[in-house]
N, C-alpha and C. Protein backbone atom coordinates (compact mmCIF):
# COMPACT_ATOMS: atom_id res chain seq x y z
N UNK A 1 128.52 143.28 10.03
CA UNK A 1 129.68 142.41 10.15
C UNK A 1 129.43 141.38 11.25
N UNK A 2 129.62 140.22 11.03
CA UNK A 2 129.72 138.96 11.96
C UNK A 2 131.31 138.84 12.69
N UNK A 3 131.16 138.84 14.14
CA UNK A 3 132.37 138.47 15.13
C UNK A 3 132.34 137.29 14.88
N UNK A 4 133.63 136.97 15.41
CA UNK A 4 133.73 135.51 15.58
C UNK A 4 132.62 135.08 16.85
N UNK A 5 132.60 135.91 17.96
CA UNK A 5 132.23 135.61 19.20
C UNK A 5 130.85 135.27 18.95
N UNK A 6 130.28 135.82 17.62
CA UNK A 6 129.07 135.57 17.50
C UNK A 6 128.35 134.55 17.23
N UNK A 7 129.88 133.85 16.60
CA UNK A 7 129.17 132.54 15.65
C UNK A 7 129.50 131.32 15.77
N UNK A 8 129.06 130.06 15.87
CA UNK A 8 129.62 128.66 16.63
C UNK A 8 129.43 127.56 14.74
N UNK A 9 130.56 126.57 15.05
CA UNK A 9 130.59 125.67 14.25
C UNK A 9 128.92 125.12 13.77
N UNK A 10 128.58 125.09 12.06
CA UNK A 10 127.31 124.55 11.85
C UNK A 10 126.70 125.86 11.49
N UNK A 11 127.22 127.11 12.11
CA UNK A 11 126.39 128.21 11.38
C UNK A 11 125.90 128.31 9.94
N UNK A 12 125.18 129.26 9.61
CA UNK A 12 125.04 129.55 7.95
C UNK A 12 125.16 130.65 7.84
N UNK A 13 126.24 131.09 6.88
CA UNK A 13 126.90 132.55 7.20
C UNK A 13 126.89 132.69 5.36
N UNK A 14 126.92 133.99 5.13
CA UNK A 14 127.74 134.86 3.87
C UNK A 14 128.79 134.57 3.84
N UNK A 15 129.82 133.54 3.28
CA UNK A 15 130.86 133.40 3.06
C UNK A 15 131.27 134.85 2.09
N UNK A 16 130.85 135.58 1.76
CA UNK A 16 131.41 136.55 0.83
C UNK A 16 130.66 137.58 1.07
N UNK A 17 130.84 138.77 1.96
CA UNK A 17 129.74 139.87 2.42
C UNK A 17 129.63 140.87 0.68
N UNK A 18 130.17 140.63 -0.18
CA UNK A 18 129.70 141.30 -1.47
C UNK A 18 128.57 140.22 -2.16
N UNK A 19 128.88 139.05 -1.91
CA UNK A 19 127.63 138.29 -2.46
C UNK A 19 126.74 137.58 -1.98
N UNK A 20 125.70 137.91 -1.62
CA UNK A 20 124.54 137.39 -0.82
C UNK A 20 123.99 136.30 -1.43
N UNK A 21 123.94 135.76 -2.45
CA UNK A 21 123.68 134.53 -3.15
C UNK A 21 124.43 133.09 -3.16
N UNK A 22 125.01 133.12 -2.20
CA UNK A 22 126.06 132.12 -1.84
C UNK A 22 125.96 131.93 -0.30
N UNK A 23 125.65 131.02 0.13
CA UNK A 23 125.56 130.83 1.65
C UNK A 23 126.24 129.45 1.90
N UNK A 24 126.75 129.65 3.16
CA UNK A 24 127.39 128.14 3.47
C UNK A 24 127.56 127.68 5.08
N UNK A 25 128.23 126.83 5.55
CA UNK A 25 128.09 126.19 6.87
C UNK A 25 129.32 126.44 7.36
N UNK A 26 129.59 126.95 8.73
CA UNK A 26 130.73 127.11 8.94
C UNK A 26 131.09 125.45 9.81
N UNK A 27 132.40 125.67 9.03
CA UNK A 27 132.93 124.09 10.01
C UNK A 27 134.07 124.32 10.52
N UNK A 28 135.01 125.49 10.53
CA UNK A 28 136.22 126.03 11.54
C UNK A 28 135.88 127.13 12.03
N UNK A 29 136.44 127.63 12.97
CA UNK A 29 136.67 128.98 13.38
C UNK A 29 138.19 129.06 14.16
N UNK A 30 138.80 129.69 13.61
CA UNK A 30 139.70 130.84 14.08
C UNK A 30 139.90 131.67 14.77
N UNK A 31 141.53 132.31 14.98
CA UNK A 31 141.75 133.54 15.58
C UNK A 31 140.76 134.52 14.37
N UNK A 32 141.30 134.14 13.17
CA UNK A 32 141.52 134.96 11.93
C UNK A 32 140.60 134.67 10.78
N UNK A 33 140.52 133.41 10.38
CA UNK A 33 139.77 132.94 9.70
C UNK A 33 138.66 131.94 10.12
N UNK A 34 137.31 132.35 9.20
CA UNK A 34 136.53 131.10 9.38
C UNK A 34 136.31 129.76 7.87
N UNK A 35 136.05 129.24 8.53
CA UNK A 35 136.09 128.02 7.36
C UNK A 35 134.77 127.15 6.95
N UNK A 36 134.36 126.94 6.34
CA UNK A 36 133.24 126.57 5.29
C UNK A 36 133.02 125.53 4.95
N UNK A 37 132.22 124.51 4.93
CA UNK A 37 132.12 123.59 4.37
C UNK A 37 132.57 123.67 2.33
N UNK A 38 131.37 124.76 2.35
CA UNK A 38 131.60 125.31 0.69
C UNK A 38 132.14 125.88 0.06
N UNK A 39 132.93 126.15 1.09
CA UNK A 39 133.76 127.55 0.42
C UNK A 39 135.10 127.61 1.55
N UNK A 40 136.08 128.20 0.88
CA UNK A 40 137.49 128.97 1.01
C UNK A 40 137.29 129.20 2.35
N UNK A 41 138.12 129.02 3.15
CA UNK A 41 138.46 130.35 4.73
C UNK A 41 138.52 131.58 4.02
N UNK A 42 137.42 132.20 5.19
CA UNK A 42 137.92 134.07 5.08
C UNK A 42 137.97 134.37 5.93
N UNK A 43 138.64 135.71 5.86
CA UNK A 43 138.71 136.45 7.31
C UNK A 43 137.44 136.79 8.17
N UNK A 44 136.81 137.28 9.22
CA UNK A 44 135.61 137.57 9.57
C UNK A 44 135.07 138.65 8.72
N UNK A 45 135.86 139.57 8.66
CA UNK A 45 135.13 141.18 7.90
C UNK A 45 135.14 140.93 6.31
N UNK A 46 134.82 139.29 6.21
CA UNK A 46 134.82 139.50 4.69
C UNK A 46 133.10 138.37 4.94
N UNK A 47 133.05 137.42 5.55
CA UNK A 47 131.65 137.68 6.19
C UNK A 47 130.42 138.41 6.54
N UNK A 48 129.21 137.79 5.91
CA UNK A 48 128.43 138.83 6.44
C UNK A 48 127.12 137.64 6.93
N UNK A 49 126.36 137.77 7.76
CA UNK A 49 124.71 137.13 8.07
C UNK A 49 124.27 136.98 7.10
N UNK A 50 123.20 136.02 7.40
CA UNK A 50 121.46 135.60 6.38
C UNK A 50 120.98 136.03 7.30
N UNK A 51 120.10 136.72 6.35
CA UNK A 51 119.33 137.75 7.31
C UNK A 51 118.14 136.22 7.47
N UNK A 52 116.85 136.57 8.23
CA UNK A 52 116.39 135.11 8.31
C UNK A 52 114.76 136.08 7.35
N UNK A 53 114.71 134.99 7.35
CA UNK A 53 113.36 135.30 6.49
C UNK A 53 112.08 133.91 7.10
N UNK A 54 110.99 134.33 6.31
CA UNK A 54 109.74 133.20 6.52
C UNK A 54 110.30 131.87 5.28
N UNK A 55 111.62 131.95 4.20
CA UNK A 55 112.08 130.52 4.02
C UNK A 55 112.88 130.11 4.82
N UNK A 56 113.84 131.03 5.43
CA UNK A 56 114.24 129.76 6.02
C UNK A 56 113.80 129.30 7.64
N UNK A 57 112.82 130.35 8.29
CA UNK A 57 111.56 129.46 8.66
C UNK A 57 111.01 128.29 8.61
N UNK A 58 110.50 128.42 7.66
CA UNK A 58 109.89 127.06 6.74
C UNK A 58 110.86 125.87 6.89
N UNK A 59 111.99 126.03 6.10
CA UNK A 59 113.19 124.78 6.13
C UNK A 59 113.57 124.31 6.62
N UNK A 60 113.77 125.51 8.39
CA UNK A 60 113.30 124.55 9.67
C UNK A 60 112.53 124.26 10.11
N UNK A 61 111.65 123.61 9.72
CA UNK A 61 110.62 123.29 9.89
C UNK A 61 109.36 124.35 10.88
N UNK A 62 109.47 125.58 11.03
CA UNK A 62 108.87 126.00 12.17
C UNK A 62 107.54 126.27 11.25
N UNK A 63 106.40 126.64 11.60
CA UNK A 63 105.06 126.30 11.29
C UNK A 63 104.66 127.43 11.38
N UNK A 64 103.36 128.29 10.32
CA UNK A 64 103.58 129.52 10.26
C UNK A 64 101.76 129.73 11.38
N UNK A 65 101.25 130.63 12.05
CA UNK A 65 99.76 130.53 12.06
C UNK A 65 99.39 131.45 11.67
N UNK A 66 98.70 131.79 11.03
CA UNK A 66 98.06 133.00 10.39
C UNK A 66 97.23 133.83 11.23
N UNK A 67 96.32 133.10 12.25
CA UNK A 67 95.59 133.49 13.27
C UNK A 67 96.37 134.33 14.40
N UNK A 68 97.61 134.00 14.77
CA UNK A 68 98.25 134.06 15.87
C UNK A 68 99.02 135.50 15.37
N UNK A 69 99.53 135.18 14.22
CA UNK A 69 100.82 135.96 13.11
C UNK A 69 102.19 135.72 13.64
N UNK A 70 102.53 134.12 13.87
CA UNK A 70 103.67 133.40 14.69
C UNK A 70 104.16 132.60 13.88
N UNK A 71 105.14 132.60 14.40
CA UNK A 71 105.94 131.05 13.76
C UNK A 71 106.67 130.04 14.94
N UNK A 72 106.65 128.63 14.91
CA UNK A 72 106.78 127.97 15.73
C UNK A 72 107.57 126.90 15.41
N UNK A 73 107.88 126.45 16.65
CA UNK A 73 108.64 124.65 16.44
C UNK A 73 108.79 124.46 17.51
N UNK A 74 107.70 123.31 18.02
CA UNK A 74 108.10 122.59 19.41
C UNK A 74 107.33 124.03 20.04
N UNK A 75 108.21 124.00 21.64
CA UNK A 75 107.89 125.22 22.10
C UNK A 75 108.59 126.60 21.87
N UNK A 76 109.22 127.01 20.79
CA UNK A 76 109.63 127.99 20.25
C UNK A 76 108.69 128.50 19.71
N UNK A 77 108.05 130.01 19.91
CA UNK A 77 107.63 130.74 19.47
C UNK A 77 108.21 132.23 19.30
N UNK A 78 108.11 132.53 17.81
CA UNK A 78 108.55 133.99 17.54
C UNK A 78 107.32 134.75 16.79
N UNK A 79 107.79 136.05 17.20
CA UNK A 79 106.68 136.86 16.67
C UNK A 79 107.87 137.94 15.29
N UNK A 80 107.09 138.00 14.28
CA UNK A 80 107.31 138.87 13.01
C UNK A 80 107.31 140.60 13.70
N UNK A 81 108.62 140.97 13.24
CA UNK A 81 108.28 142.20 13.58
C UNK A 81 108.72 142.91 12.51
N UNK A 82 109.45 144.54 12.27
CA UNK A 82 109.79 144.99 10.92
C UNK A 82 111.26 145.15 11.47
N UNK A 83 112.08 144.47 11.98
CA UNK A 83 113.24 144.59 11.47
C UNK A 83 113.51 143.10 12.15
N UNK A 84 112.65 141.99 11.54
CA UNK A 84 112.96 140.63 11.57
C UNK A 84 112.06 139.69 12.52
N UNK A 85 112.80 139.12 13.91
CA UNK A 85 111.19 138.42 14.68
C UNK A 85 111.77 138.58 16.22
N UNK A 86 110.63 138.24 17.00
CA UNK A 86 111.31 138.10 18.40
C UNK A 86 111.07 136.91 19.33
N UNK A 87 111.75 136.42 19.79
CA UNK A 87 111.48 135.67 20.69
C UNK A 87 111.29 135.84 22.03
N UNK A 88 110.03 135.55 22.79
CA UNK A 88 109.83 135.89 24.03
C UNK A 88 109.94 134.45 24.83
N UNK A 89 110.21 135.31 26.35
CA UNK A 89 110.45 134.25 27.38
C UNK A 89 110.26 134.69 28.64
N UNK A 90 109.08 134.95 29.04
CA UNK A 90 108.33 135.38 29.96
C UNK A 90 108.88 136.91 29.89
N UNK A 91 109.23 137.88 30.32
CA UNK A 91 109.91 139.23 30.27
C UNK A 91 111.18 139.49 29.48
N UNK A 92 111.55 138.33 29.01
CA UNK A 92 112.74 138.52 28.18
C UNK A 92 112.41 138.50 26.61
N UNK A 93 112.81 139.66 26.17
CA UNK A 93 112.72 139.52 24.40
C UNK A 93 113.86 139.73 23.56
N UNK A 94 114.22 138.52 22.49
CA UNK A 94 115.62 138.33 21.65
C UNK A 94 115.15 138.57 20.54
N UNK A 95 116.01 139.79 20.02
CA UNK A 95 115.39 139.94 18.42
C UNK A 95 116.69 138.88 17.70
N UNK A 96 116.02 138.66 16.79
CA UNK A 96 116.35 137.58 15.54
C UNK A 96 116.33 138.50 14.14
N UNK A 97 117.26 138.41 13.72
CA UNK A 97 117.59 139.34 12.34
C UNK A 97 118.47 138.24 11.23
N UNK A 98 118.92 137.45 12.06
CA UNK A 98 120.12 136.54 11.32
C UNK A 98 119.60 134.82 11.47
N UNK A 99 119.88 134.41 10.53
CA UNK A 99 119.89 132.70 10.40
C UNK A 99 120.92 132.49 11.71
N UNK A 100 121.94 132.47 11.72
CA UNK A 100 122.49 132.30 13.07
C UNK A 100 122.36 132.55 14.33
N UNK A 101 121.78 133.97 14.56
CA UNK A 101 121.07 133.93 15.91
C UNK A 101 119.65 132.75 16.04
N UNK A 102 119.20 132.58 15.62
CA UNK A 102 118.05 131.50 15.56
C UNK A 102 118.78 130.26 15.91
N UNK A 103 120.18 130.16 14.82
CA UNK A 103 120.24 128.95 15.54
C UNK A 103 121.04 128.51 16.59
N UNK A 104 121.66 129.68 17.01
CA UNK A 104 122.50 129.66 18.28
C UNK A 104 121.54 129.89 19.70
N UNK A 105 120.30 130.70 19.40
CA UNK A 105 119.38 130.84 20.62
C UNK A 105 118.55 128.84 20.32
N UNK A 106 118.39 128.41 19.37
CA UNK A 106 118.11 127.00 19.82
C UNK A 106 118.61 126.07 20.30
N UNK A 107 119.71 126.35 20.01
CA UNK A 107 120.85 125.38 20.01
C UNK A 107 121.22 125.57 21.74
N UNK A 108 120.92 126.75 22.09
CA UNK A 108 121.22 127.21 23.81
C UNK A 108 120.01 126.92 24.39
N UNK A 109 118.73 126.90 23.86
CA UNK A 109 117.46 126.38 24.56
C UNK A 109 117.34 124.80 24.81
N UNK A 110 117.56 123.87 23.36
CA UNK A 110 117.63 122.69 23.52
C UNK A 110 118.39 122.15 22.92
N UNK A 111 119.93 122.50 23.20
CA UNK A 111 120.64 121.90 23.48
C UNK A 111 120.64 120.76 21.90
N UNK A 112 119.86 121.21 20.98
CA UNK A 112 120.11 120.50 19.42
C UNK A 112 120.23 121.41 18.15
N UNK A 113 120.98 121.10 17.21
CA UNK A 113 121.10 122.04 16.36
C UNK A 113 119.89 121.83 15.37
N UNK A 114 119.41 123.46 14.83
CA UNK A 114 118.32 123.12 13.68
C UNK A 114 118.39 122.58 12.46
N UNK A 115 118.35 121.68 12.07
CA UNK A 115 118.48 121.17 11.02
C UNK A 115 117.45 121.33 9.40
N UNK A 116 117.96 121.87 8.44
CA UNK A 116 116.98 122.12 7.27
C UNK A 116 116.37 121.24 6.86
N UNK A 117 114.67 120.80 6.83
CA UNK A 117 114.65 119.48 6.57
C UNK A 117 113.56 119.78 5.32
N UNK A 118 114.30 120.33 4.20
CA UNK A 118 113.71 120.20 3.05
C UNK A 118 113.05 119.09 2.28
N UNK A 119 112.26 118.99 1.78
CA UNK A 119 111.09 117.76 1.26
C UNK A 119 110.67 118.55 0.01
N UNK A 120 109.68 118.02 -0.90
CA UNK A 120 109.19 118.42 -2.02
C UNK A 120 108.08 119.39 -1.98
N UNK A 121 106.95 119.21 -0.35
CA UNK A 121 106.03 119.67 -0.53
C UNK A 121 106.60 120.97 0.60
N UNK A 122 107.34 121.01 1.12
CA UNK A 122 108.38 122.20 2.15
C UNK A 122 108.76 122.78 0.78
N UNK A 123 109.38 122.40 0.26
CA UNK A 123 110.62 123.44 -0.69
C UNK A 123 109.26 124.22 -1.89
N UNK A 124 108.24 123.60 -1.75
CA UNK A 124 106.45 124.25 -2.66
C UNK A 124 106.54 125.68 -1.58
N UNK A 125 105.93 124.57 -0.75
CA UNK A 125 105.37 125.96 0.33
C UNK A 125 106.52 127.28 0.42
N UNK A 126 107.49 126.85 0.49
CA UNK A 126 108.20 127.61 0.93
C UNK A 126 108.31 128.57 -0.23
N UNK A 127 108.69 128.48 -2.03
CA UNK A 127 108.52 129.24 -2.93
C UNK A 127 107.11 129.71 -3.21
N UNK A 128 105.94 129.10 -2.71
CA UNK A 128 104.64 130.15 -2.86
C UNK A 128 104.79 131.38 -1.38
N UNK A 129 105.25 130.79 -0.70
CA UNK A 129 105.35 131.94 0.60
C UNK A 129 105.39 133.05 0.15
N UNK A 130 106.92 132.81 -0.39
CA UNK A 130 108.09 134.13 -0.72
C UNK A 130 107.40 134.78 -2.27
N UNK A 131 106.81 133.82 -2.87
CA UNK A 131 105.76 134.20 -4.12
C UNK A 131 104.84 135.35 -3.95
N UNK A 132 104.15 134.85 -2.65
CA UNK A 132 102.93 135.57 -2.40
C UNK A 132 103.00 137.20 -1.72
N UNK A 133 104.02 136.79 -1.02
CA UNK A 133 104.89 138.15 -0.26
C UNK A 133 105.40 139.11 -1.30
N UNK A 134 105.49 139.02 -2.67
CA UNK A 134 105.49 140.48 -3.66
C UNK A 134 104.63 140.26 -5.11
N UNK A 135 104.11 139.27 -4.95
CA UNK A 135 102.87 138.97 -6.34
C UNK A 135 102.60 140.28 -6.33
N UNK A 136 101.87 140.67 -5.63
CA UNK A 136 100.96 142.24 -5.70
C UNK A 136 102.09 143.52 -6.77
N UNK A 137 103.61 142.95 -6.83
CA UNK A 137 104.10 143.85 -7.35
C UNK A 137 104.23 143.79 -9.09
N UNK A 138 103.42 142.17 -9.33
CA UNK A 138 103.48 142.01 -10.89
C UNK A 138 102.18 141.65 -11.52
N UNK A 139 101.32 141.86 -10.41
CA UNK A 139 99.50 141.77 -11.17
C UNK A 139 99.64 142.58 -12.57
N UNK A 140 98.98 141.38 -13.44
CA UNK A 140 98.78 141.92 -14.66
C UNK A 140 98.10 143.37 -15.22
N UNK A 141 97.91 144.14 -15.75
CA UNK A 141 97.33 145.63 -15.65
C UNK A 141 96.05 145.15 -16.66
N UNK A 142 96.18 144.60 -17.62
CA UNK A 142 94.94 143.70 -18.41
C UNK A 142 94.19 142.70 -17.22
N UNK A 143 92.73 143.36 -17.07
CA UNK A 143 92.09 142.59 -16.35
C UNK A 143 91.22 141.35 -17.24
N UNK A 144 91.18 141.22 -18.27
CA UNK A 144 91.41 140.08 -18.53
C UNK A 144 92.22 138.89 -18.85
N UNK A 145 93.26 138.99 -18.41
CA UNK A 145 94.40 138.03 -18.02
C UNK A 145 94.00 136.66 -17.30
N UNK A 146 94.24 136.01 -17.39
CA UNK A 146 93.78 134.86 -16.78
C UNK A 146 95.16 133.91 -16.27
N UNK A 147 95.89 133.90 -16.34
CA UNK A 147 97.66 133.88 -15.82
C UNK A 147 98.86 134.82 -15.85
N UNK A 148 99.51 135.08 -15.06
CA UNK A 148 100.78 135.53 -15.78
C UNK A 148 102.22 134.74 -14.55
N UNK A 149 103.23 135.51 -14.87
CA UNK A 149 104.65 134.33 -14.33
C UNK A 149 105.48 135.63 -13.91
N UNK A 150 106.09 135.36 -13.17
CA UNK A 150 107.27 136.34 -12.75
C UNK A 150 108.43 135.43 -12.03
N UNK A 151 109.91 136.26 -12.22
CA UNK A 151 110.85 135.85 -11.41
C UNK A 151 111.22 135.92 -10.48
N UNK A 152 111.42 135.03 -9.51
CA UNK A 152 111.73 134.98 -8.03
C UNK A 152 112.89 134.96 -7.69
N UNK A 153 113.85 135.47 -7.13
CA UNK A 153 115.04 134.80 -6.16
C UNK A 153 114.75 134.71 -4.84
N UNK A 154 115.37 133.58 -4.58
CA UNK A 154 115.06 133.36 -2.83
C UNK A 154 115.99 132.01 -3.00
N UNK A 155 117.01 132.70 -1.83
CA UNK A 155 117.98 131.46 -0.76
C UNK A 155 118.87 131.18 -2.06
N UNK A 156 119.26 132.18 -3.08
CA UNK A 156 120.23 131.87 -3.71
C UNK A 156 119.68 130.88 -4.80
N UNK A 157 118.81 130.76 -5.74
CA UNK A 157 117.94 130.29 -6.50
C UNK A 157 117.31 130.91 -7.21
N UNK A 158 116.89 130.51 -8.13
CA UNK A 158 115.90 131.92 -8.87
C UNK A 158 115.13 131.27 -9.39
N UNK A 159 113.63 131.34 -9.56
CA UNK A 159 112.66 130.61 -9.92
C UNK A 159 111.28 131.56 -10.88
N UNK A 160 111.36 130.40 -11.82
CA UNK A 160 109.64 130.95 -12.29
C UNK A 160 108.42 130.28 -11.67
N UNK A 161 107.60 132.13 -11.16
CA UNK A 161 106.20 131.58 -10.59
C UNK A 161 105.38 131.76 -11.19
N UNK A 162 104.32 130.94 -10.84
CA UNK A 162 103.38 131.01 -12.11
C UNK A 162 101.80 131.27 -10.94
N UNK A 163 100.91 132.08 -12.11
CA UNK A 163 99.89 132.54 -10.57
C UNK A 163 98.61 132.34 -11.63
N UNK A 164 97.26 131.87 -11.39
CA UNK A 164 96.17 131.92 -11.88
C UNK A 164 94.67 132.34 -11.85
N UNK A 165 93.58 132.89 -12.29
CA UNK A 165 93.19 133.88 -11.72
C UNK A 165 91.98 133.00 -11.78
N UNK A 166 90.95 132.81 -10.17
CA UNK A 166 90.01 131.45 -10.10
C UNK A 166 88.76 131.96 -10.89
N UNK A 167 87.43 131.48 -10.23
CA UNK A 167 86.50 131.94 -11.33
C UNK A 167 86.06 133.25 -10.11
N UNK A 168 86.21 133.08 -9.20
CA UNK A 168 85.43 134.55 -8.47
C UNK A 168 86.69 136.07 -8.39
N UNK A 169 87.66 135.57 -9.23
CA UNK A 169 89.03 136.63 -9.97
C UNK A 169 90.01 137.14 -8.67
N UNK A 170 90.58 135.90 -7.82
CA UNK A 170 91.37 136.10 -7.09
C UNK A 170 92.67 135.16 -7.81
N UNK A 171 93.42 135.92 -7.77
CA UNK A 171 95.34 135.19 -8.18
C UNK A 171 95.71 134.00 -7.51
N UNK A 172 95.91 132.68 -7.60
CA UNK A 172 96.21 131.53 -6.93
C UNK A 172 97.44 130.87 -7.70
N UNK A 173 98.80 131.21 -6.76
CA UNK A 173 100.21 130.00 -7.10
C UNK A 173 99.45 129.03 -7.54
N UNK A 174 99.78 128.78 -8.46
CA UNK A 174 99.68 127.13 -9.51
C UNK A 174 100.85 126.60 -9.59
N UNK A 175 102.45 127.08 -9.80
CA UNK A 175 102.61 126.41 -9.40
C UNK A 175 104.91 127.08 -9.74
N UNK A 176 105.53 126.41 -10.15
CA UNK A 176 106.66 127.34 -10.00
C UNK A 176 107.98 125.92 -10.61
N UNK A 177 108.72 126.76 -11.18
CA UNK A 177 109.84 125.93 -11.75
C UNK A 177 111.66 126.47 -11.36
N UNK A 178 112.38 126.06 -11.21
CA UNK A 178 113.71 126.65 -11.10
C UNK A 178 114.34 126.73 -12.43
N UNK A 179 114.81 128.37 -12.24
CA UNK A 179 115.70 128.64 -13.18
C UNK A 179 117.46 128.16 -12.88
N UNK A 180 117.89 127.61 -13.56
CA UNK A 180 119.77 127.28 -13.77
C UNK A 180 120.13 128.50 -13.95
């Protein structure tokens, strides 16, 4: 459950804690209710977090290194852990579980809010990410296959991915379409 105390105007919250496929911006807050750009006022306990993930990472632009196993922006660095990421600051460590803590700890570091700055070749990367992170759960069982496609949801979207198998027989995103 999200407090009010937790959450500042501009957030991205679960407007509906039964449906996680619907996310929106808060633009009031209340004793009682919060209010939405996209949606209806609700009460808080009908609210719930985005949990944060490596998309919406990406959308803010933070930069992934593979070498390091970090993600970044500017001088923000977080580290991946298993119940989300952390941010360090010399002896101090903030775990991050929610799209809103991220952007309330930036928004208190520098003093600017994060902004999603989706593009064509961001909104790619970002569906091979989340692609690549459970491919392994739809490898074809015919090893002579030479493509196959599976369905994705991610950020309230649902998409077909499509994966191809090179000539030395490793799986490579080719490439991905949205489902309506």
């Amino acid at each position: 459950m999200v407090t009010i105390s937790d959450i500042r105007i501009g957030n991205i919250l679960h407007p509906d804690r039964n449906d996680h496929t619907i996310v929106a911006t808060v633009r009031a807050i209340e004793e009682n209710k919060i209010g939405f750009y996209e949606h209806a006022s609700v009460a808080p306990a009908e609210v719930a977090a985005v949990s944060l993930t490596p998309l919406w990472l990406a959308g803010y632009s933070f930069s992934y290194s593979q070498e390091q196993l970090t993600w970044s922006k500017g001088k923000m660095i977080l580290n991946k852990v298993a119940e989300g990421f952390v941010f360090s600051l010399g002896d101090h460590r903030q775990a991050l579980r929610h799209v809103h803590q991220l952007q309330n700890l930036y928004f208190a570091l520098f003093t600017e809010n994060l902004e999603v700055e989706l593009d064509q070749e961001a909104a790619y990367e970002e569906v091979e990410l989340a692609a690549d992170s459970v491919m392994v759960n739809y490898l074809p069982k015919d090893k002579q296959c030479a493509s196959f496609s599976f369905n994705l949801a991610a950020e309230g979207k649902i998409y077909q991915v499509f994966y191809k198998k090179d000539p030395q027989g490793y799986w490579n995103f080719s490439s991905y379409s949205e489902i309506n």
